[in-house]
N, C-alpha and C. Protein backbone atom coordinates (compact mmCIF):
# COMPACT_ATOMS: atom_id res chain seq x y z
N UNK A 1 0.82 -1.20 0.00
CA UNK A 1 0.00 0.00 0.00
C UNK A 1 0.86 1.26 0.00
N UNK A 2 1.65 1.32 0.33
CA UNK A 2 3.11 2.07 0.28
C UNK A 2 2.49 3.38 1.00
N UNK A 3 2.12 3.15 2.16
CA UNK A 3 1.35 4.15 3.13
C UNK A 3 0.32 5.17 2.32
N UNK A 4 -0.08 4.68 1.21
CA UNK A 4 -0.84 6.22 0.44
C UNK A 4 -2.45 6.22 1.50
N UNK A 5 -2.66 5.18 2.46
CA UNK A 5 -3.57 4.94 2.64
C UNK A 5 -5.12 4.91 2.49
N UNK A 6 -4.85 4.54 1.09
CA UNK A 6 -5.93 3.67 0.07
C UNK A 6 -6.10 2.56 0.81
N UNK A 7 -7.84 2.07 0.91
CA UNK A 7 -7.95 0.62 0.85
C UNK A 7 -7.22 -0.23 -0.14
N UNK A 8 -7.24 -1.58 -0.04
CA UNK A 8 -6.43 -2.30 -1.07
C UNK A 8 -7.95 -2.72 -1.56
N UNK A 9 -8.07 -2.70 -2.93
CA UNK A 9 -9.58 -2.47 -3.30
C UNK A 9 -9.44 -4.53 -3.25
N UNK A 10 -9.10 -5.00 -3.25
CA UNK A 10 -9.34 -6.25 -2.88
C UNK A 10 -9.80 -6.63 -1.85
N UNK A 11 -9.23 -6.35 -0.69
CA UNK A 11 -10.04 -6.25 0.27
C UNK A 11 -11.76 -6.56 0.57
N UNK A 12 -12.25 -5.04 -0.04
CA UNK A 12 -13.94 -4.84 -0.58
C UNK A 12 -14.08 -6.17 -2.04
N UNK A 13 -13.70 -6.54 -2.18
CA UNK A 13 -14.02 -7.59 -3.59
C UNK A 13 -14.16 -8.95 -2.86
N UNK A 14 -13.37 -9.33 -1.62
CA UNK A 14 -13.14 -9.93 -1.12
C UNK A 14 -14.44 -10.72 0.26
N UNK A 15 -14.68 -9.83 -0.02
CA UNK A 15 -16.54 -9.80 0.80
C UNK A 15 -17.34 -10.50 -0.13
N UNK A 16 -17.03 -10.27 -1.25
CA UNK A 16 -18.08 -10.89 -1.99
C UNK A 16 -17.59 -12.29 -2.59
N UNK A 17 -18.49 -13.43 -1.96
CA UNK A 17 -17.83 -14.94 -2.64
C UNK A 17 -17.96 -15.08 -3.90
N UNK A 18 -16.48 -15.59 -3.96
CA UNK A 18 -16.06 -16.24 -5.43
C UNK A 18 -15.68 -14.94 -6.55
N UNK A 19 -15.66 -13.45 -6.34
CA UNK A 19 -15.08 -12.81 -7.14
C UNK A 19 -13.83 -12.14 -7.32
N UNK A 20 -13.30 -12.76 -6.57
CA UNK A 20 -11.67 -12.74 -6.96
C UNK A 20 -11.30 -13.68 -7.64
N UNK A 21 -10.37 -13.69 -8.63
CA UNK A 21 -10.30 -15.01 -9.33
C UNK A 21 -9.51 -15.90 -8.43
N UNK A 22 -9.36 -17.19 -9.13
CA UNK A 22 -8.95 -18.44 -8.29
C UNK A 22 -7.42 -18.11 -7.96
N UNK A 23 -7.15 -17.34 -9.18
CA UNK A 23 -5.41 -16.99 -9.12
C UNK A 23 -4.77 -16.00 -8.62
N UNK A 24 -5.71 -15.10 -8.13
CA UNK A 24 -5.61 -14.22 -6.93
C UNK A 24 -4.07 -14.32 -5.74
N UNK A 25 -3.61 -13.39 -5.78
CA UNK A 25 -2.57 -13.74 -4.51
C UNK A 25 -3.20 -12.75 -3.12
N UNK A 26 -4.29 -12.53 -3.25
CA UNK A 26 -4.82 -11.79 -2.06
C UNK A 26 -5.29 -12.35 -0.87
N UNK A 27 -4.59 -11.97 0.15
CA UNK A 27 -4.96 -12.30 1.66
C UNK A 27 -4.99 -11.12 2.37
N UNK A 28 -6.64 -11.16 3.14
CA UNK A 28 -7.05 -10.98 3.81
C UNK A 28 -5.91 -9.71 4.82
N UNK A 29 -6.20 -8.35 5.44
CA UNK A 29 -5.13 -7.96 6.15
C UNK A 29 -5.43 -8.61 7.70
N UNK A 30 -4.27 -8.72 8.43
CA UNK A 30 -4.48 -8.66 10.18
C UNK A 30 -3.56 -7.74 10.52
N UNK A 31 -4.33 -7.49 11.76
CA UNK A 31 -5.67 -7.58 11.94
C UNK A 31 -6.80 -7.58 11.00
N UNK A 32 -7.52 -8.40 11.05
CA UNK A 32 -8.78 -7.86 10.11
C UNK A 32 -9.26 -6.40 10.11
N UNK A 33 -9.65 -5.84 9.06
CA UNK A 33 -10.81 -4.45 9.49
C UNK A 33 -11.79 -4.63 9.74
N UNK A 34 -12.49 -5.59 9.87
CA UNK A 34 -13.92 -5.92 9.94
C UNK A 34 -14.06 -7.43 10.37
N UNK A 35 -14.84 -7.60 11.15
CA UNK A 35 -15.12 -8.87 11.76
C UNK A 35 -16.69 -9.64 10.73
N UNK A 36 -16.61 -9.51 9.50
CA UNK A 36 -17.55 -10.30 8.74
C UNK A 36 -16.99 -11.20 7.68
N UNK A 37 -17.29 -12.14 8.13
CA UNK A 37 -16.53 -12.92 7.07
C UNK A 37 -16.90 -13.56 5.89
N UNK A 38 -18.18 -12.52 4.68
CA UNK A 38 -18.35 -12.12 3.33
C UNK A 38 -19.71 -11.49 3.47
N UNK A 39 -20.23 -11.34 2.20
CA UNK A 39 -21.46 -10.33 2.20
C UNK A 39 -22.81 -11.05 2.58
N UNK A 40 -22.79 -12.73 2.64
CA UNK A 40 -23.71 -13.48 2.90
C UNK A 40 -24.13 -13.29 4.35
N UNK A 41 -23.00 -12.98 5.53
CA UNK A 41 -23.03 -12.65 6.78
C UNK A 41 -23.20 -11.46 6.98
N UNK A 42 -23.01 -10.70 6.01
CA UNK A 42 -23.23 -8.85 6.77
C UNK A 42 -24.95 -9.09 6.08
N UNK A 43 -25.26 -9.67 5.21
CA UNK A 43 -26.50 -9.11 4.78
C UNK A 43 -27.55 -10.34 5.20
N UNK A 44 -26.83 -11.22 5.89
CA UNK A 44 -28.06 -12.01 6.71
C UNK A 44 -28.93 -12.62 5.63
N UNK A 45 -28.12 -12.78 4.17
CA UNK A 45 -28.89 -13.27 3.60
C UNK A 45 -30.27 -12.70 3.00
N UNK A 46 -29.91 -11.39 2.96
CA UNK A 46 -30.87 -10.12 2.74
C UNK A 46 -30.94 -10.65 1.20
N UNK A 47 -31.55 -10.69 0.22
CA UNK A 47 -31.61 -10.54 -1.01
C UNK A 47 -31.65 -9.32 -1.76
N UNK A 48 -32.09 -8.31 -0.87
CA UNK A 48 -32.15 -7.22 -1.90
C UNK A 48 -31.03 -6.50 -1.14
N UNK A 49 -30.58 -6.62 0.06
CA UNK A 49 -29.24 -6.12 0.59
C UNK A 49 -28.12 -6.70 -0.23
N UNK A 50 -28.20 -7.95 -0.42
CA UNK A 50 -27.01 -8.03 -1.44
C UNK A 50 -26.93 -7.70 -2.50
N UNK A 51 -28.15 -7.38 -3.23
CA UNK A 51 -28.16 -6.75 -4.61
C UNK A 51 -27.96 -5.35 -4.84
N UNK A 52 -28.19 -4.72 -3.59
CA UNK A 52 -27.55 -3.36 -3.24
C UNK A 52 -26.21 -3.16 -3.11
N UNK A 53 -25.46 -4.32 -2.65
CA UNK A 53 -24.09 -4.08 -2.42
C UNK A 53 -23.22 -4.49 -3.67
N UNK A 54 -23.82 -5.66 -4.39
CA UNK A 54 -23.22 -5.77 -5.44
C UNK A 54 -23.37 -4.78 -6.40
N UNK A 55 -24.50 -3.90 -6.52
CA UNK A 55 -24.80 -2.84 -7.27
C UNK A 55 -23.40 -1.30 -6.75
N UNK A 56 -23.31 -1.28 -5.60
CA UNK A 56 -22.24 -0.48 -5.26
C UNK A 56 -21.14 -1.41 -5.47
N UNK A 57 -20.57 -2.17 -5.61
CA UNK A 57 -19.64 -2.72 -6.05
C UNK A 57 -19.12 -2.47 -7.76
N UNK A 58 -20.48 -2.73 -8.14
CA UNK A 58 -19.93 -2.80 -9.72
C UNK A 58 -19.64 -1.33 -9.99
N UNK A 59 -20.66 -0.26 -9.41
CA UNK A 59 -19.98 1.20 -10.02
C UNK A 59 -18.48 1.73 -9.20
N UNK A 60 -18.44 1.11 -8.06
CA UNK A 60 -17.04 1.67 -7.21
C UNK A 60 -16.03 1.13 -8.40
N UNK A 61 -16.25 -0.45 -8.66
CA UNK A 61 -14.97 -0.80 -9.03
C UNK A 61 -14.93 -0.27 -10.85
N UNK A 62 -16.27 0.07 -11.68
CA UNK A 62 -16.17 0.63 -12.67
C UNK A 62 -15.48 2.22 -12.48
N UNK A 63 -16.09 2.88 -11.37
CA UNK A 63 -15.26 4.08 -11.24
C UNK A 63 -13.62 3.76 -10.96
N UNK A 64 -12.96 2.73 -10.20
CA UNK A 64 -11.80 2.69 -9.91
C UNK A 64 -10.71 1.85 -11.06
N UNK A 65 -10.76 1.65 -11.70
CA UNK A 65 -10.71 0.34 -12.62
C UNK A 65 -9.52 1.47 -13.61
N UNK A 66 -9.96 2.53 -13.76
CA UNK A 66 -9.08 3.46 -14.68
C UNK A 66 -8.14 4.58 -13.69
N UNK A 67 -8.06 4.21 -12.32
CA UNK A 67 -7.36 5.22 -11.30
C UNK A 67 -5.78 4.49 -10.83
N UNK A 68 -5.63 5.41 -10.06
CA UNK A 68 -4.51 4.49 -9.13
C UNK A 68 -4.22 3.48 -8.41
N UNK A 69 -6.25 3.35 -7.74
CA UNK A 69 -6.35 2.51 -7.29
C UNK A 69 -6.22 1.10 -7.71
N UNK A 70 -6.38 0.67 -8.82
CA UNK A 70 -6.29 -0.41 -9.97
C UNK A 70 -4.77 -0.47 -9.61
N UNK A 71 -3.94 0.11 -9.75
CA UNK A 71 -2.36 -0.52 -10.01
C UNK A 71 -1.92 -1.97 -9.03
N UNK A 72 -1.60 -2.86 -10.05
CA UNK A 72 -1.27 -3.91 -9.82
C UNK A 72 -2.42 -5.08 -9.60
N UNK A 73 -3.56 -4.26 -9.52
CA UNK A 73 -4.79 -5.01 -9.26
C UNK A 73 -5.73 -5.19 -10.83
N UNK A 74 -5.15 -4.74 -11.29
CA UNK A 74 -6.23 -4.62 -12.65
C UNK A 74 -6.78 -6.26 -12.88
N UNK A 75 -6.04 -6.64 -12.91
CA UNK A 75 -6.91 -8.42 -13.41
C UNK A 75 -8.05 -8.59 -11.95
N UNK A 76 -7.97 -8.64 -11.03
CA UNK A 76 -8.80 -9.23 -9.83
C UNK A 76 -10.31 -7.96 -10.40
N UNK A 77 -9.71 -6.10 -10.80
CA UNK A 77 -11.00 -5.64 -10.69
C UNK A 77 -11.79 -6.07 -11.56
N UNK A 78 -10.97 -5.87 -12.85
CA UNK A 78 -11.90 -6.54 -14.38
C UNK A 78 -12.78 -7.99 -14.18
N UNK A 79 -11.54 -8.56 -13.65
CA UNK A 79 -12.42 -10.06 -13.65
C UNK A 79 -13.61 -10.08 -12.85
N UNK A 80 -13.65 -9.43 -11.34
CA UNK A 80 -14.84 -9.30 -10.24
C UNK A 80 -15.76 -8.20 -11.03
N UNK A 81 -15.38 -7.73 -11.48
CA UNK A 81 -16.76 -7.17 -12.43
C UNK A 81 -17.22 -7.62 -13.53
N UNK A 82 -16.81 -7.91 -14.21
CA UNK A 82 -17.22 -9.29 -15.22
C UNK A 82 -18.20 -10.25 -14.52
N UNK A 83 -17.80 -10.76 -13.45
CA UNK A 83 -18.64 -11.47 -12.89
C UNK A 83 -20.00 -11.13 -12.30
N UNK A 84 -19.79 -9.59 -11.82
CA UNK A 84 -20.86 -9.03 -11.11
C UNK A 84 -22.00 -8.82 -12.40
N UNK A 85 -21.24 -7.76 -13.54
CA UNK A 85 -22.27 -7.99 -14.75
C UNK A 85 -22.91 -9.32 -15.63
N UNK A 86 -22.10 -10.09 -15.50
CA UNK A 86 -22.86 -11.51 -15.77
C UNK A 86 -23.89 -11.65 -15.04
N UNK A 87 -23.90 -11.79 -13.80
CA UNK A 87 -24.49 -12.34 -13.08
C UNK A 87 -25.93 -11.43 -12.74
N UNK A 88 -26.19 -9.83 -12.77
CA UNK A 88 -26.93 -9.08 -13.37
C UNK A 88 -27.51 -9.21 -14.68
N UNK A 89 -26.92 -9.47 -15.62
CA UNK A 89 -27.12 -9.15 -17.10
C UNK A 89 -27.06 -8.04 -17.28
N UNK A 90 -26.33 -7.55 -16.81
CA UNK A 90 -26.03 -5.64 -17.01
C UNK A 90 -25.71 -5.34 -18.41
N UNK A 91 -25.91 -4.30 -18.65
CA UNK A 91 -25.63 -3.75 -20.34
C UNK A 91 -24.22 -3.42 -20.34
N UNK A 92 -23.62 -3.19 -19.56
CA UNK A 92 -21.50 -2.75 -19.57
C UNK A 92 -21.07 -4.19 -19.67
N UNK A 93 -21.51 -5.42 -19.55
CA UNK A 93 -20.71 -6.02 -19.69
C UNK A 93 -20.32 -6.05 -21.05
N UNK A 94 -20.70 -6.62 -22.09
CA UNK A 94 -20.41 -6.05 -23.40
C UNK A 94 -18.84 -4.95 -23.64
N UNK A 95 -19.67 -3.77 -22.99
CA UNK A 95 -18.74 -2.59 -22.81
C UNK A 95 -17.24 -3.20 -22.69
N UNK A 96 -17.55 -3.69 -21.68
CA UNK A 96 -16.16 -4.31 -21.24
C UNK A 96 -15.36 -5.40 -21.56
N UNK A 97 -16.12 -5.95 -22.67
CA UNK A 97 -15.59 -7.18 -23.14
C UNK A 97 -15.16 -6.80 -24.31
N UNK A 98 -15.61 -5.26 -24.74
CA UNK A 98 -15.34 -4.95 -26.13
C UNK A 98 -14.01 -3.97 -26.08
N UNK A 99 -13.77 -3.21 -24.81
CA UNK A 99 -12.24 -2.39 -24.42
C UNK A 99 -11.36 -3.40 -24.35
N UNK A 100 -10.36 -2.36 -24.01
CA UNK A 100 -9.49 -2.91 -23.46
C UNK A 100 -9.73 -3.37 -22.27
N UNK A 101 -9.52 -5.03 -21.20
CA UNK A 101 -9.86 -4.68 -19.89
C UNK A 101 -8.85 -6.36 -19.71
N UNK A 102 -8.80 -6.87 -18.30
CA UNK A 102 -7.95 -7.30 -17.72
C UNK A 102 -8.36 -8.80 -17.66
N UNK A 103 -9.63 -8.92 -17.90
CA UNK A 103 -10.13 -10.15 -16.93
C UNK A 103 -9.22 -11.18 -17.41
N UNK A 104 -9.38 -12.02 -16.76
CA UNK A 104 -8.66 -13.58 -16.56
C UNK A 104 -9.30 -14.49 -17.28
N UNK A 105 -9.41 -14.91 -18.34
CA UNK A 105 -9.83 -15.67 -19.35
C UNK A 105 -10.61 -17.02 -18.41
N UNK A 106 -9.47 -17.92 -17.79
CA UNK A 106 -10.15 -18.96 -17.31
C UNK A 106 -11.26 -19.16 -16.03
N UNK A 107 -11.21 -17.70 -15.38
CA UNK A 107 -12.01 -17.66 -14.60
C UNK A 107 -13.41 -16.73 -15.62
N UNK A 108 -13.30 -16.00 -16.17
CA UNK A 108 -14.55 -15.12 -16.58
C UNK A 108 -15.00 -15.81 -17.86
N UNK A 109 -14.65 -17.50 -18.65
CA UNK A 109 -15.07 -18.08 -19.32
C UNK A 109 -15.96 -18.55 -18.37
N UNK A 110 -15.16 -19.39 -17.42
CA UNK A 110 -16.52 -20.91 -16.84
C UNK A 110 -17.69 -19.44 -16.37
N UNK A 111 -17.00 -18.42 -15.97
CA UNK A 111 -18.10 -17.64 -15.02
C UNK A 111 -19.35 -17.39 -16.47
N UNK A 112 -19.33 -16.83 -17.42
CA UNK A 112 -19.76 -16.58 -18.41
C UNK A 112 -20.68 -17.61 -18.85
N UNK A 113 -19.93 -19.10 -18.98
CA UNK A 113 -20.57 -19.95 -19.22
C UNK A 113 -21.83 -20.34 -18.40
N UNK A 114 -21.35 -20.19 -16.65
CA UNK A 114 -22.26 -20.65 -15.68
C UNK A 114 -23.58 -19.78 -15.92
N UNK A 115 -23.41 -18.18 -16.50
CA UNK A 115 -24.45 -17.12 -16.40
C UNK A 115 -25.18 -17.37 -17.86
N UNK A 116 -24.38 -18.13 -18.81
CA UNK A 116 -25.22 -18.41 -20.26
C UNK A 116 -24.69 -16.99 -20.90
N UNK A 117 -23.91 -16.33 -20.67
CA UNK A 117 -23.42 -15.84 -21.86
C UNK A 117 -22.91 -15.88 -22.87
């Protein structure tokens, strides 16, 4: 983090199961910042709480994806949003499959496949 004290946007991606890719080298900080251990437990299984959070997820990490914050992270954001728009059927995914963008082929195929894209 080189003290700029930015979250490590992995971290927040990291709440949400299964969207980091498999090849991820991200662990968790300790102390923890938060005592929840993913979005299934903070939202109690809320359905429309999680669709709220994944909805702030996909624009944080679409807003961050072209910043500073991205450096070194670009494959984990592309790919966790890839997944989030699959799994929506959002209209950016397209968008993003048609730029330039990072995702990880073997994780945002099966994911693609699992959503029928």
């Amino acid at each position: 983090m080189e003290g700029s004290g930015q979250l490590d946007v992995r971290e927040l991606i990291s709440l949400y199961p299964f969207l980091l890719p498999t090849s991820s080298s991200f662990t968790r900080s300790h102390p923890p910042l938060h005592e929840y251990a993913d979005l299934n437990q903070l939202t109690q299984g809320d359905q429309e709480k999680m669709a709220k959070c994944k909805r702030f997820l996909m624009s944080y990490l679409n807003e961050v994806r072209s910043t500073e914050v991205a450096n070194g992270y670009k494959e984990d954001i592309d790919t966790a949003l890839l997944k989030l728009y699959a799994e929506a059927d959002h209209d950016s995914l397209l968008d993003l499959l048609v730029t330039e963008n990072f995702c990880l082929l073997p994780d945002s195929a099966a994911w693609l496949e699992k959503h029928k894209k």
